[in-house]
C-alpha atoms as a PDB file:
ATOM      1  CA  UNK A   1     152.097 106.096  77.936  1.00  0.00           C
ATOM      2  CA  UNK A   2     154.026 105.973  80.977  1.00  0.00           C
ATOM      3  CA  UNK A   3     152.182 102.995  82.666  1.00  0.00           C
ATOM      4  CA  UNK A   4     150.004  99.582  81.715  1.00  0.00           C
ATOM      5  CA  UNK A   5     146.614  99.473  83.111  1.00  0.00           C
ATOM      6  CA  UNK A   6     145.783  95.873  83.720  1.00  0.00           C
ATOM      7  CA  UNK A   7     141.980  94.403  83.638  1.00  0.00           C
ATOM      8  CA  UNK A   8     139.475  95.962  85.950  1.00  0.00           C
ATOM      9  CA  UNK A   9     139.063  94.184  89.560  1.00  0.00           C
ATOM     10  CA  UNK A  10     136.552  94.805  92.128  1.00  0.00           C
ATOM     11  CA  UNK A  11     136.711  97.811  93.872  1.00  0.00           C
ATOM     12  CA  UNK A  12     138.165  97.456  97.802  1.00  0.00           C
ATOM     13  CA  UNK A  13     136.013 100.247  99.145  1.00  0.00           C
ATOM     14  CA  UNK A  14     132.555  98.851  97.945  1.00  0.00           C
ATOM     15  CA  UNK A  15     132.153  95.870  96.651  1.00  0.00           C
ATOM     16  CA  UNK A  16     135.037  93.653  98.217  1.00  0.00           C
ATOM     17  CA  UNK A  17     138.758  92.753  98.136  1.00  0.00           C
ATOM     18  CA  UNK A  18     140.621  90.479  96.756  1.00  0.00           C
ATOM     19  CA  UNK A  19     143.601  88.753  99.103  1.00  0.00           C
ATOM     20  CA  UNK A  20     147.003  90.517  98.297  1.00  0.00           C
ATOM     21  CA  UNK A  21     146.039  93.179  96.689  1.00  0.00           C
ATOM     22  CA  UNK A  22     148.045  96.569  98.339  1.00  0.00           C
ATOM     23  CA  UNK A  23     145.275  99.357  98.700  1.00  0.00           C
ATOM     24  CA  UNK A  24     147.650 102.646  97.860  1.00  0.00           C
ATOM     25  CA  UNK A  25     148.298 100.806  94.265  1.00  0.00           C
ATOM     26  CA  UNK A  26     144.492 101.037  93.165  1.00  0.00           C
ATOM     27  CA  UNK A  27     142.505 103.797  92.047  1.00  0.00           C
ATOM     28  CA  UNK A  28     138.852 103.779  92.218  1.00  0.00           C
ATOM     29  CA  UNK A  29     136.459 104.167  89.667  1.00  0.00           C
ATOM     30  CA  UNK A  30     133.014 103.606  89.251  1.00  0.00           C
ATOM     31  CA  UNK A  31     132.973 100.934  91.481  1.00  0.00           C
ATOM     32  CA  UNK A  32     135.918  99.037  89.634  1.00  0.00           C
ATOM     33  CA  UNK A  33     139.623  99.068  90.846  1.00  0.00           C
ATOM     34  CA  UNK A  34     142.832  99.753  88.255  1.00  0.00           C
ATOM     35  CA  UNK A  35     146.247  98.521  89.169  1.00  0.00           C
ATOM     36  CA  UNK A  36     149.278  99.871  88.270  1.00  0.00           C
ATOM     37  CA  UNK A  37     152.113  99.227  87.351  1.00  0.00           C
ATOM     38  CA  UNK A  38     154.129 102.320  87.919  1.00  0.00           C
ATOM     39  CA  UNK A  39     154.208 105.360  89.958  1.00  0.00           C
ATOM     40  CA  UNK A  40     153.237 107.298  87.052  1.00  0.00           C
ATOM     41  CA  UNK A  41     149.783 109.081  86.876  1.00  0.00           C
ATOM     42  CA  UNK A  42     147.165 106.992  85.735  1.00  0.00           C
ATOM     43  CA  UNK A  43     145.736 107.648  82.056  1.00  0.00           C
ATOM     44  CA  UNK A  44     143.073 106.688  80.012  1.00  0.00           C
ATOM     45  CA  UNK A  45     140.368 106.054  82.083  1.00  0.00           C
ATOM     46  CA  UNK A  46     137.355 106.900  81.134  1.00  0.00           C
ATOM     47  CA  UNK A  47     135.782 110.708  81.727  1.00  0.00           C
ATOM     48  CA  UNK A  48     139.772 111.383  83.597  1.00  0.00           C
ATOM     49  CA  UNK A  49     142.520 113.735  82.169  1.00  0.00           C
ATOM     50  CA  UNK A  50     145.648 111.745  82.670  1.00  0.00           C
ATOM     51  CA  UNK A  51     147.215 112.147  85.825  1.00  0.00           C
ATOM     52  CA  UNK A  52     143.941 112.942  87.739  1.00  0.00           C
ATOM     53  CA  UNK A  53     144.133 110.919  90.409  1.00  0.00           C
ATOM     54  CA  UNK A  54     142.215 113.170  93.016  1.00  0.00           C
ATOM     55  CA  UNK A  55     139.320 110.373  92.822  1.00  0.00           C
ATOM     56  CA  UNK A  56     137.049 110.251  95.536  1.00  0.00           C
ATOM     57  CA  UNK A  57     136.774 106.346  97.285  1.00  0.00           C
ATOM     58  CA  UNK A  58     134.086 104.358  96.620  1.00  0.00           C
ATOM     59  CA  UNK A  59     131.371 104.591  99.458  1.00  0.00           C
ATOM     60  CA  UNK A  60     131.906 101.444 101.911  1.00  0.00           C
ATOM     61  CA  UNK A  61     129.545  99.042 101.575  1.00  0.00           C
ATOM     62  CA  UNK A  62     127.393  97.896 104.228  1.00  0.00           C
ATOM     63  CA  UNK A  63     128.117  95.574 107.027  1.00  0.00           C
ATOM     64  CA  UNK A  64     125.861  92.483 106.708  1.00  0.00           C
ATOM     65  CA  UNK A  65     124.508  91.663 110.489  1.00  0.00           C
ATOM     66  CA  UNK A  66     122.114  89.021 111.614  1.00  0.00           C
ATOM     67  CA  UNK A  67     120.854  86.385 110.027  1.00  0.00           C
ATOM     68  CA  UNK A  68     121.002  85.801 105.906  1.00  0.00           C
ATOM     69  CA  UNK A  69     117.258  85.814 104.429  1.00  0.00           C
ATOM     70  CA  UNK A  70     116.525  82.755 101.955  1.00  0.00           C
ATOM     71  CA  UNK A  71     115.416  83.635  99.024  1.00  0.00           C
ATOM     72  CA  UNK A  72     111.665  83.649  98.489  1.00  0.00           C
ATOM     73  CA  UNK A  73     109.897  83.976  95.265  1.00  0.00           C
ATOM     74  CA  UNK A  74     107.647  86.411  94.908  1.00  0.00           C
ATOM     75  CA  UNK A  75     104.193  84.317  94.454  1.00  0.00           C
ATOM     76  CA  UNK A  76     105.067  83.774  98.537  1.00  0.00           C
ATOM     77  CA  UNK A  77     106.360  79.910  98.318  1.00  0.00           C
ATOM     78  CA  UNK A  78     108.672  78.924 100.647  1.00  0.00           C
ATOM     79  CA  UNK A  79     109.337  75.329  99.326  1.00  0.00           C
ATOM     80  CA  UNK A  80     113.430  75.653  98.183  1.00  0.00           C
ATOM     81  CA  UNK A  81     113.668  73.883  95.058  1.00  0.00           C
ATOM     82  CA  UNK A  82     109.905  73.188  93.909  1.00  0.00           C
ATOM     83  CA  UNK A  83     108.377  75.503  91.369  1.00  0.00           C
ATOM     84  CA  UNK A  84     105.763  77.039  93.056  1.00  0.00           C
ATOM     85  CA  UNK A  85     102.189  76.647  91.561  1.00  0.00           C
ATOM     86  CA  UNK A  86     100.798  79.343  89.037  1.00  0.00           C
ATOM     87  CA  UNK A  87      97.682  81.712  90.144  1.00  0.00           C
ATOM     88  CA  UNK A  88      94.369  80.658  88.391  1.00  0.00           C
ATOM     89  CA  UNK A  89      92.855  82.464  85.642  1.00  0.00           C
ATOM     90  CA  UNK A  90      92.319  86.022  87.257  1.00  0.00           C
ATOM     91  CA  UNK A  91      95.394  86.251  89.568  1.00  0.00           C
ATOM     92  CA  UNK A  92      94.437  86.159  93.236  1.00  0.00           C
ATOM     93  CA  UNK A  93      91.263  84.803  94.743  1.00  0.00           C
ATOM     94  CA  UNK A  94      90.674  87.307  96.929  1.00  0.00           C
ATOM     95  CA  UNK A  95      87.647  89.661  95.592  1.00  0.00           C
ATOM     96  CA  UNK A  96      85.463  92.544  96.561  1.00  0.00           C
ATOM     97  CA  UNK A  97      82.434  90.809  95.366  1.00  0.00           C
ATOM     98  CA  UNK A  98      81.265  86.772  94.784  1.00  0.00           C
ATOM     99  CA  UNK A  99      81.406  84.400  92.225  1.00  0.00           C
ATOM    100  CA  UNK A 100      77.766  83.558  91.268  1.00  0.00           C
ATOM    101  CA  UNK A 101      78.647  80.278  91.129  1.00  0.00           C
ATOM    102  CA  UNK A 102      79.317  80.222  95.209  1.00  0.00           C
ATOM    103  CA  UNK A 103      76.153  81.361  95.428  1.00  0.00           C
ATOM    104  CA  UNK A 104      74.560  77.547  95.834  1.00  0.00           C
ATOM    105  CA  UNK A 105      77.120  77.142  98.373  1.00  0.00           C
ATOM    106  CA  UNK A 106      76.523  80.246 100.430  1.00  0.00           C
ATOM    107  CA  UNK A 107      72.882  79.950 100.257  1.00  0.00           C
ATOM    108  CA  UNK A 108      72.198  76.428 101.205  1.00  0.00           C
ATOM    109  CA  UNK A 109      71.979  74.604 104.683  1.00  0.00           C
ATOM    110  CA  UNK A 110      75.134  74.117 105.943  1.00  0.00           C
ATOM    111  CA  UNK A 111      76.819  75.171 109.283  1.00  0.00           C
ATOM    112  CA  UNK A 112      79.335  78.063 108.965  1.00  0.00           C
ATOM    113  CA  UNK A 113      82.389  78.922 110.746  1.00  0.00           C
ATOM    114  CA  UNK A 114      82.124  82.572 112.666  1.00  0.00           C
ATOM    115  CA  UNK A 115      85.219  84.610 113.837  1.00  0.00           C
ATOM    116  CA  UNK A 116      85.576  87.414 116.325  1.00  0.00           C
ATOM    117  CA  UNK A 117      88.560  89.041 117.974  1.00  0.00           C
ATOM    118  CA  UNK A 118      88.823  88.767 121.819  1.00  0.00           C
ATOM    119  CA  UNK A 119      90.473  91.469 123.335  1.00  0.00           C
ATOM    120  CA  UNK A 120      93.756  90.019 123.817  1.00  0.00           C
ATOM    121  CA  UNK A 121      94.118  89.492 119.799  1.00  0.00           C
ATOM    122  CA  UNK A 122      93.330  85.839 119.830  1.00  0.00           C
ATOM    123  CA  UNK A 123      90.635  84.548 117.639  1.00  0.00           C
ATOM    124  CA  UNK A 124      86.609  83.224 118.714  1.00  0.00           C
ATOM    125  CA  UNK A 125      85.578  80.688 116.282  1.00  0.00           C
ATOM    126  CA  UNK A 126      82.268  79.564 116.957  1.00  0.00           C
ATOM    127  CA  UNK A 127      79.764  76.953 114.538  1.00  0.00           C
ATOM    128  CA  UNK A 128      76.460  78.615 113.673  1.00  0.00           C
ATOM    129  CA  UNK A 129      73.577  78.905 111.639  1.00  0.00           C
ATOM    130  CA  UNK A 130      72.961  81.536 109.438  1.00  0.00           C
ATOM    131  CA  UNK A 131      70.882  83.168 106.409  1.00  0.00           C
ATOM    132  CA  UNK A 132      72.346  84.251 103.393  1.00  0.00           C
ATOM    133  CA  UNK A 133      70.210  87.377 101.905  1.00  0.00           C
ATOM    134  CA  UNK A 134      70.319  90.690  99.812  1.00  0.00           C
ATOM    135  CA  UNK A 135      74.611  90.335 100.171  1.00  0.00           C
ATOM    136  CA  UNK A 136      74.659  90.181 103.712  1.00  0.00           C
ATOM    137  CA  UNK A 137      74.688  87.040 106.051  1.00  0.00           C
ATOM    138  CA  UNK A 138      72.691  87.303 109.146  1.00  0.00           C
ATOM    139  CA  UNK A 139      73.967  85.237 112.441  1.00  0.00           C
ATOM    140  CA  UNK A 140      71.335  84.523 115.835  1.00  0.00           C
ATOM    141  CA  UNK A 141      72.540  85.000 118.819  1.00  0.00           C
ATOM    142  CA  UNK A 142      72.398  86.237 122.441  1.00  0.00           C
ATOM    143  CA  UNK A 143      73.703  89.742 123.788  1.00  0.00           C
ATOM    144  CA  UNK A 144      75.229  87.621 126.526  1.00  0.00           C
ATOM    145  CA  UNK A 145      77.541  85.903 124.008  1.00  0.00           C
ATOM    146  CA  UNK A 146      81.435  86.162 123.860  1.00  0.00           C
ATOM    147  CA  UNK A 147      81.126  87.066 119.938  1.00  0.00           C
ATOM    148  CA  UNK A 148      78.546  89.795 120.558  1.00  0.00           C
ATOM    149  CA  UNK A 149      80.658  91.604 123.264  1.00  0.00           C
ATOM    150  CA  UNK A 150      83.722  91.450 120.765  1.00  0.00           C
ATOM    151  CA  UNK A 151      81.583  92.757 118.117  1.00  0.00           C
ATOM    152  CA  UNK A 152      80.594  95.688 120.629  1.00  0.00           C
ATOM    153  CA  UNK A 153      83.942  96.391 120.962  1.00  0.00           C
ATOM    154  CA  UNK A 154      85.493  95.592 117.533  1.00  0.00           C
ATOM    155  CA  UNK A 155      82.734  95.196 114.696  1.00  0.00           C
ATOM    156  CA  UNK A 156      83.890  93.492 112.209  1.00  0.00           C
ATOM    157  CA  UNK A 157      84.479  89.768 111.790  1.00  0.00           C
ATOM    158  CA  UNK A 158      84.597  86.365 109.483  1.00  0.00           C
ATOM    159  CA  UNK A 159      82.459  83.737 108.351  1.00  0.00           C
ATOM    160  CA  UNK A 160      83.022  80.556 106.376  1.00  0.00           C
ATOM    161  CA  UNK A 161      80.911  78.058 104.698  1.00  0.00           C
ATOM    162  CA  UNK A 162      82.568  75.061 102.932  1.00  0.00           C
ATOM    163  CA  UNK A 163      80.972  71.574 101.335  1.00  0.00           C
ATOM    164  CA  UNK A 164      83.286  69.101 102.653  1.00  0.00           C
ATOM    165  CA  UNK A 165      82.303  66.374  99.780  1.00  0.00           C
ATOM    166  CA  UNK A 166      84.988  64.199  98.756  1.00  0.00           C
ATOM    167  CA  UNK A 167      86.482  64.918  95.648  1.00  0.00           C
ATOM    168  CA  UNK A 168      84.509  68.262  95.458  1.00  0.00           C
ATOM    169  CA  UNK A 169      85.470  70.555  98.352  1.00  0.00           C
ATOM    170  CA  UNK A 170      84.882  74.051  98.006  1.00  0.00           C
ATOM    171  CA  UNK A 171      84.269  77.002 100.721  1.00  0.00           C
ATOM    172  CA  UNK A 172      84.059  80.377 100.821  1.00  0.00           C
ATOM    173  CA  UNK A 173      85.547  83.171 103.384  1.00  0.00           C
ATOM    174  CA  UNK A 174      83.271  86.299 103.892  1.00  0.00           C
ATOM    175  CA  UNK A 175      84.799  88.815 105.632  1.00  0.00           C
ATOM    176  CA  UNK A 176      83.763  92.833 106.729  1.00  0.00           C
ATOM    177  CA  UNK A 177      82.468  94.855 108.575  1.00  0.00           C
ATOM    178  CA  UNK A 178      79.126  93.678 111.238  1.00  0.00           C
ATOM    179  CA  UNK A 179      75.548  95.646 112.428  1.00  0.00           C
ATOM    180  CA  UNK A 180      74.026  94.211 115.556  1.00  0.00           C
ATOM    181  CA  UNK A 181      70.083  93.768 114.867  1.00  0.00           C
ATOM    182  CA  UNK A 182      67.921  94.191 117.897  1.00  0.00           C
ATOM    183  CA  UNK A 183      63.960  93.712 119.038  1.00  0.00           C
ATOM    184  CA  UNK A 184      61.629  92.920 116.475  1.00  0.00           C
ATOM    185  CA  UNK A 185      63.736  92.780 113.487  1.00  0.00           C
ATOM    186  CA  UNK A 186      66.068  90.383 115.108  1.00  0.00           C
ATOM    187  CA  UNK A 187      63.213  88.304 116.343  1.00  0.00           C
ATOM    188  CA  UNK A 188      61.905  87.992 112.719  1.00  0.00           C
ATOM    189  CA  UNK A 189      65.158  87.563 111.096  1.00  0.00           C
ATOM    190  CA  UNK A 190      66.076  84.627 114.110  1.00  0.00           C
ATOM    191  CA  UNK A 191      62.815  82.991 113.030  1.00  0.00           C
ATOM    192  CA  UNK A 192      63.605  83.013 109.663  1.00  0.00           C
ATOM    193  CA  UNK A 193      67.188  81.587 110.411  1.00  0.00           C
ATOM    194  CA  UNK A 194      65.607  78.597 112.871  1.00  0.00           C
ATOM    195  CA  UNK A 195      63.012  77.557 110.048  1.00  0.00           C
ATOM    196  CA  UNK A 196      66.518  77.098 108.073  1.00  0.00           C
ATOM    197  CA  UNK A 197      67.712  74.297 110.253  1.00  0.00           C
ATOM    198  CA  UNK A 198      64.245  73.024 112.183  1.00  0.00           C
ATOM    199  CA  UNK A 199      61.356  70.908 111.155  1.00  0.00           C
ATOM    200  CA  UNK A 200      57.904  72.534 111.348  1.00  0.00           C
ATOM    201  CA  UNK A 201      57.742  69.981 114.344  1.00  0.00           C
ATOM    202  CA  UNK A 202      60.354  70.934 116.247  1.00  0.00           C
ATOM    203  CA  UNK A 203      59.360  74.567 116.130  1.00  0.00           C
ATOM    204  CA  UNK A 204      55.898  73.333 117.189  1.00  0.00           C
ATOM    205  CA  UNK A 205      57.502  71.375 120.193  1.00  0.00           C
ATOM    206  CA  UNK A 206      57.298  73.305 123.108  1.00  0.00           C
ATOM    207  CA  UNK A 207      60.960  72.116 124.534  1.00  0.00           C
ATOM    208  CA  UNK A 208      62.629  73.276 121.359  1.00  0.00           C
ATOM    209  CA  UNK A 209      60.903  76.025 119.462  1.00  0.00           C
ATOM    210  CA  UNK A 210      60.654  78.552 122.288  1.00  0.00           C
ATOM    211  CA  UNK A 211      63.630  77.381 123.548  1.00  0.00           C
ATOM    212  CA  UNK A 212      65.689  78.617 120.678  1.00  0.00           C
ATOM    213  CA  UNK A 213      63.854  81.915 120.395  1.00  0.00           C
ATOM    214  CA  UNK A 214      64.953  82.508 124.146  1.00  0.00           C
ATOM    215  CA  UNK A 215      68.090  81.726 123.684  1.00  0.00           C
ATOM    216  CA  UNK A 216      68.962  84.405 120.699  1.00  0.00           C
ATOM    217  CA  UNK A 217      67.811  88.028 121.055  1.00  0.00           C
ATOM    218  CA  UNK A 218      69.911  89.997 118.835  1.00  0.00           C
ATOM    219  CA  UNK A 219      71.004  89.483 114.769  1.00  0.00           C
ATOM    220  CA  UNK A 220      74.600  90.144 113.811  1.00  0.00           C
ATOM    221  CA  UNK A 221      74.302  91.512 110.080  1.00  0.00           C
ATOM    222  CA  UNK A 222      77.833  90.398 108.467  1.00  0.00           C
ATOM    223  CA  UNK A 223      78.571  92.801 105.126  1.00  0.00           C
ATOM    224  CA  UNK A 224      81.534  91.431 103.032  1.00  0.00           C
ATOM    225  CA  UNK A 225      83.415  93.838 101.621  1.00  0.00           C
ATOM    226  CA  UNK A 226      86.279  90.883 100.908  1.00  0.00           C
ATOM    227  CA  UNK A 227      85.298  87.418  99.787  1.00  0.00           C
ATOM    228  CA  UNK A 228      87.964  84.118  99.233  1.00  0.00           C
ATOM    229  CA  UNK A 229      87.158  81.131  97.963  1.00  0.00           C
ATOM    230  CA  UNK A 230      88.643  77.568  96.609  1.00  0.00           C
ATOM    231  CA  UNK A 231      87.218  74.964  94.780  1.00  0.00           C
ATOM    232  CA  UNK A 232      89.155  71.588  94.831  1.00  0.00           C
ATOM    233  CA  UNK A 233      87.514  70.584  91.156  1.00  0.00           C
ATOM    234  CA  UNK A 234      88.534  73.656  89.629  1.00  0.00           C
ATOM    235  CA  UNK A 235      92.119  73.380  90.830  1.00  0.00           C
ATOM    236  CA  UNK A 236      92.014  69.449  90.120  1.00  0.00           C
ATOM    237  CA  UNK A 237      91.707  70.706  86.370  1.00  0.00           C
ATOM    238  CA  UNK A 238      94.397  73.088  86.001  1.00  0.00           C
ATOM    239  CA  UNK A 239      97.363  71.290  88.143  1.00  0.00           C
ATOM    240  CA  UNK A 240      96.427  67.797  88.289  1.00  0.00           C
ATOM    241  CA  UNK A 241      94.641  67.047  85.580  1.00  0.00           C
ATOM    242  CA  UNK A 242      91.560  65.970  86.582  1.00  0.00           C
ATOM    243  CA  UNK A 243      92.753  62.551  88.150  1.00  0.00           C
ATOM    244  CA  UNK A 244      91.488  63.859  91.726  1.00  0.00           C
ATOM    245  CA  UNK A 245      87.797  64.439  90.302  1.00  0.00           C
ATOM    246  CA  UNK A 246      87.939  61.082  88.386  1.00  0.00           C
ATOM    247  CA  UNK A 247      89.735  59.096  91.008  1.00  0.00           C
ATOM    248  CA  UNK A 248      87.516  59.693  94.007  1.00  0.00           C
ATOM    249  CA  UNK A 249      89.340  56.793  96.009  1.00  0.00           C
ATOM    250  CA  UNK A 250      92.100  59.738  96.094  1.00  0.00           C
ATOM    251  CA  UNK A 251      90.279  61.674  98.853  1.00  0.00           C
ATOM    252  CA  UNK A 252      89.831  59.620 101.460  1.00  0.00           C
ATOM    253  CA  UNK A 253      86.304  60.442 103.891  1.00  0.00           C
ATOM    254  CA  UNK A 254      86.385  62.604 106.992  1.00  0.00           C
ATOM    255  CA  UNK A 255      85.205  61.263 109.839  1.00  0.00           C
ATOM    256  CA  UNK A 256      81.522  61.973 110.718  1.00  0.00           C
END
């Protein structure tokens, strides 16, 4: 053989150079780079007849620009260096339907979170009362109101109800598409949402009762067609071992 082939190096046309090295004394191949040592055509590389050296270069790799992206793993934490948590039992929360066992939650007295887009993308939030029935949750309010004109114009929205007790927080996100209620079937569904939240006496009181039902003349009918959820003891059990649930002292109180 009329030349020595020396170990492979990284090919100058793709995937970098090494300092030194003259280009005209490599030939490419497969992304590797052969030196030699004579003038002599090149043998024994694989699937070429010695002395082939009409080889064509390596395509040029790409020029990096910008900024370098960090690495992210692909459960979405961004923490560099801590493990990021395993998915419960189930993989996402996120679900077409709803746990039964939110269904305490959803369907007791509590005051729920309601979101509507405004028209320059920003989010209304607003605190209201609501019914929980058949799937649906129905909302009272007036045709006057900032969240009925964005559901006039964009019907969907969100709601969220959440028990904020220490040591046991839990919520849930409903989320989908809206129906806006009017006359007589809003009027029944509104009284049915004020007996919710009001004593028989303040319904009877003449400066409250009537008040209310002046106040709200439409229903906004809220059908989830995507539901999230957490539940603080459940995760307590599977990453901390319980010590949140049997330490209350843990969670501090909010504010009242």
């Amino acid at each position: 053989m009329d030349e020595e082939i020396h170990a492979a190096e990284l090919c100058p046309c793709g995937y970098g150079r090494s300092a030194g090295v003259e280009r005209d004394n490599l030939v490419c191949l497969r992304g590797k780079r052969f030196k030699r040592s004579t003038n002599g055509p090149v043998a024994g590389l694989p699937g070429h007849a010695p002395g082939d050296l009409r080889r064509k270069r390596c395509r040029p790799a790409p020029r990096r620009t910008g900024r370098r992206r960090l690495n992210r793993s692909r459960s979405g934490s961004f923490f560099l260096g801590v493990a990021p948590l395993p998915l419960p039992p189930g993989g996402t929360m996120a679900k077409t339907t709803l746990d039964p066992k939110f269904l305490p939650l959803v369907e007791g007295r509590r005051i729920a979170s309601f979101g509507t887009l405004n028209d320059d993308g920003s989010v209304h939030l607003t605190a209201v009362w609501y019914l929980y029935e058949d799937g649906s949750f129905f909302v009272a309010t007036s045709s006057r109101s900032r969240k009925a004109r964005n559901l006039a114009a964009r019907p969907r929205a969100t709601l969220m109800v959440e028990s904020r007790k220490p040591g046991s927080e839990r919520g849930v996100t409903a989320s989908g598409p809206v129906e806006i209620l009017p006359g007589e079937k809003a009027r029944e569904l509104n009284a049915r949402i004020y007996r919710r939240y009001l004593s028989a006496a303040a319904l009877a009181d003449p400066q409250v009762g009537p008040v209310f039902a002046q106040f709200d003349d439409i229903t906004v009918k809220l059908k989830p067609t995507l539901w999230t959820w957490w539940d603080l003891p459940e995760l307590d059990a599977l990453f901390f071992g319980g010590r949140i649930s049997s330490t209350p002292a843990y969670v501090l109180p909010q504010d009242i």
